[in-house]
PDB file of N, CA and C in Angstrom:
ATOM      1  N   UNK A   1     -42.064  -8.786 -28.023  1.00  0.00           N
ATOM      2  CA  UNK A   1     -41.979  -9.821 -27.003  1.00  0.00           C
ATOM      3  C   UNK A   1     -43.362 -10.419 -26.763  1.00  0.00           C
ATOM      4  N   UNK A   2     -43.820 -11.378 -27.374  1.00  0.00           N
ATOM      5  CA  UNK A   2     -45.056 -12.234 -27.129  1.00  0.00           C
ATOM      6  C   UNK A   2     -44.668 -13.341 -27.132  1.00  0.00           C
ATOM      7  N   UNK A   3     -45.134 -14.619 -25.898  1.00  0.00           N
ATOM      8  CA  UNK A   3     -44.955 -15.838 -25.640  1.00  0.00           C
ATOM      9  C   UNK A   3     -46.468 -16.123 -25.965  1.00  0.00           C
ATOM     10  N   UNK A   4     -46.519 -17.634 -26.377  1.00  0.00           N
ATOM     11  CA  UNK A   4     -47.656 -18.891 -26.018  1.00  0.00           C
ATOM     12  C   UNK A   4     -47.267 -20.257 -26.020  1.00  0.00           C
ATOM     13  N   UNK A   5     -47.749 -20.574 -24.440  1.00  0.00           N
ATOM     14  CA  UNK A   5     -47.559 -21.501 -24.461  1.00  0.00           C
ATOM     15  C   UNK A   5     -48.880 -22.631 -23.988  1.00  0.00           C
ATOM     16  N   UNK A   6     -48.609 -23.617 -24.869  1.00  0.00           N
ATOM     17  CA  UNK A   6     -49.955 -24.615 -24.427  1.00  0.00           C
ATOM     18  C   UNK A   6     -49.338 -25.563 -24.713  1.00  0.00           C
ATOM     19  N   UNK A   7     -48.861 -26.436 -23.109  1.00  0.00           N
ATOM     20  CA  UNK A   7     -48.945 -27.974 -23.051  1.00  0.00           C
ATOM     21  C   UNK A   7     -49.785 -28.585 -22.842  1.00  0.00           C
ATOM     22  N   UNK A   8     -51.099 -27.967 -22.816  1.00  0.00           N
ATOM     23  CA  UNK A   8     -52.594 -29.159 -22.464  1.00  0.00           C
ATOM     24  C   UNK A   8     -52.543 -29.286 -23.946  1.00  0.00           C
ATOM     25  N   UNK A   9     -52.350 -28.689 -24.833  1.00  0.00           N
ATOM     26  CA  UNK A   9     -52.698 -28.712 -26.109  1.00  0.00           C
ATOM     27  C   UNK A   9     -52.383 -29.772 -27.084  1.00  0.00           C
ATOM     28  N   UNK A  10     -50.979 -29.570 -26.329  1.00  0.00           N
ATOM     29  CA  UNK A  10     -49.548 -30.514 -27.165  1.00  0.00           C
ATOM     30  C   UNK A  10     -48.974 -29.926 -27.975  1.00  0.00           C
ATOM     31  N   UNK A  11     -48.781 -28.869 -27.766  1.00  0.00           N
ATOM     32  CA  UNK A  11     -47.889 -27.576 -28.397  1.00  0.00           C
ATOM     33  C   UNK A  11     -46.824 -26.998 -27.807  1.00  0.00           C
ATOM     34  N   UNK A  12     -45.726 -26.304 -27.774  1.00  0.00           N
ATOM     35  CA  UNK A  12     -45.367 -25.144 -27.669  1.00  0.00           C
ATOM     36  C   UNK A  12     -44.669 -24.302 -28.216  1.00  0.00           C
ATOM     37  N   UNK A  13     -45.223 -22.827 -28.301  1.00  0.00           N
ATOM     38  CA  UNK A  13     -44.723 -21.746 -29.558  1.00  0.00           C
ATOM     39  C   UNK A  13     -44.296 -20.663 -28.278  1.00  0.00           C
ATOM     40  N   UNK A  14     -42.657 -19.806 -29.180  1.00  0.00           N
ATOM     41  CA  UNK A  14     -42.705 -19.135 -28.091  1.00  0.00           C
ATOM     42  C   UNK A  14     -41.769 -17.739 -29.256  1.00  0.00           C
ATOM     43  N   UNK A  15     -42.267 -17.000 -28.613  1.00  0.00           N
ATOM     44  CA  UNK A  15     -41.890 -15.628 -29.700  1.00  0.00           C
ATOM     45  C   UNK A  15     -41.164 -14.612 -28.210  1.00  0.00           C
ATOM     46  N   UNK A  16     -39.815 -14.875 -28.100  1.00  0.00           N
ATOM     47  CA  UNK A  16     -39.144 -14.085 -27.396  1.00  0.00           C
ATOM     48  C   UNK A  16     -38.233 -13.441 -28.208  1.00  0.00           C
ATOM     49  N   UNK A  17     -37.215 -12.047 -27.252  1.00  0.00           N
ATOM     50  CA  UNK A  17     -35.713 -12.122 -28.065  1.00  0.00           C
ATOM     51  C   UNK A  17     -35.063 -12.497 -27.104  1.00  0.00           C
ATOM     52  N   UNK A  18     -33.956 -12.944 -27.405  1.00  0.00           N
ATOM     53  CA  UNK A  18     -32.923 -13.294 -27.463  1.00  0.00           C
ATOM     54  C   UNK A  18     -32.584 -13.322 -26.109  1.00  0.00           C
ATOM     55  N   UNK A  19     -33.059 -12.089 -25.272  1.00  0.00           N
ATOM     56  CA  UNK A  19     -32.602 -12.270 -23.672  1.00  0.00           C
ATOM     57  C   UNK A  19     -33.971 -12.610 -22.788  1.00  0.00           C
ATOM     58  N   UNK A  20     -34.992 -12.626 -23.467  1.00  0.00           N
ATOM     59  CA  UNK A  20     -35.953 -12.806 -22.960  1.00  0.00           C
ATOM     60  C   UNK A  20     -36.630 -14.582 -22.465  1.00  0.00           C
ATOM     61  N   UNK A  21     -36.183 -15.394 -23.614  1.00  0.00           N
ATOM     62  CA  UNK A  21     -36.078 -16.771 -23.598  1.00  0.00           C
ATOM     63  C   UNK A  21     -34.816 -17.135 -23.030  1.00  0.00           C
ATOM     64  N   UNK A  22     -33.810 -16.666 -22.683  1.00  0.00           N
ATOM     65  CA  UNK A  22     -32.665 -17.146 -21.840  1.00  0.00           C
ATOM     66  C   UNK A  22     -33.711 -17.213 -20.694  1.00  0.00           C
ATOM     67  N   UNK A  23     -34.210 -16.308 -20.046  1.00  0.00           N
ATOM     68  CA  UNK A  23     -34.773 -15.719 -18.967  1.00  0.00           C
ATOM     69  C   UNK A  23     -35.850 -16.661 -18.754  1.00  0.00           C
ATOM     70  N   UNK A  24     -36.799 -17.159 -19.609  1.00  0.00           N
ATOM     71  CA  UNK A  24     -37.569 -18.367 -19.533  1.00  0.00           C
ATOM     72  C   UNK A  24     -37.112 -19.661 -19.384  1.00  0.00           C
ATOM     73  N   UNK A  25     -35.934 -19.915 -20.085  1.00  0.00           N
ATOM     74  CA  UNK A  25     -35.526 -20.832 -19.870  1.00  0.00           C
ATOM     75  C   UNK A  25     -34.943 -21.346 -18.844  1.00  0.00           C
ATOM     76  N   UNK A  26     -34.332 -20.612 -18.377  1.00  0.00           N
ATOM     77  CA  UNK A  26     -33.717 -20.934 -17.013  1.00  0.00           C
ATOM     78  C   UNK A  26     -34.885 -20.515 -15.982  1.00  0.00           C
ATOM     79  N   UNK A  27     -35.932 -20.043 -16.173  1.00  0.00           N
ATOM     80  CA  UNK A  27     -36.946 -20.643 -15.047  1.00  0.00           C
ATOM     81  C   UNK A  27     -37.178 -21.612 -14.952  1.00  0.00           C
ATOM     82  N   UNK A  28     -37.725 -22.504 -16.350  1.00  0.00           N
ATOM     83  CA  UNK A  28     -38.320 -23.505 -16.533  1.00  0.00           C
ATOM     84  C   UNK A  28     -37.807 -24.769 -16.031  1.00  0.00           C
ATOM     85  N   UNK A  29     -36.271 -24.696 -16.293  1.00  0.00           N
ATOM     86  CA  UNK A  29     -34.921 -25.576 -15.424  1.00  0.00           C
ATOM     87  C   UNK A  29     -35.380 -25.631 -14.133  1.00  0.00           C
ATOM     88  N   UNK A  30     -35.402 -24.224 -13.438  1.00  0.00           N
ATOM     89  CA  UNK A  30     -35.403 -24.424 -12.141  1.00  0.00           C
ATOM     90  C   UNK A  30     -36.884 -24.992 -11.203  1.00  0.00           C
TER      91      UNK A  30
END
């Protein structure tokens, strides 16, 4: 489970599993 994320950059890479990026994702929504 390793994330990176860089939008100053103009990127984003994201190394979750499977329940872990559900879990990001629906932060990011909210």
């Amino acid at each position: 489970m390793v994330g990176f994320v860089s939008l100053q950059g103009g990127y984003f890479v994201l190394f979750f599993d499977s329940f872990f990026i559900q879990v990001f994702v629906d932060y990011l929504i909210k």
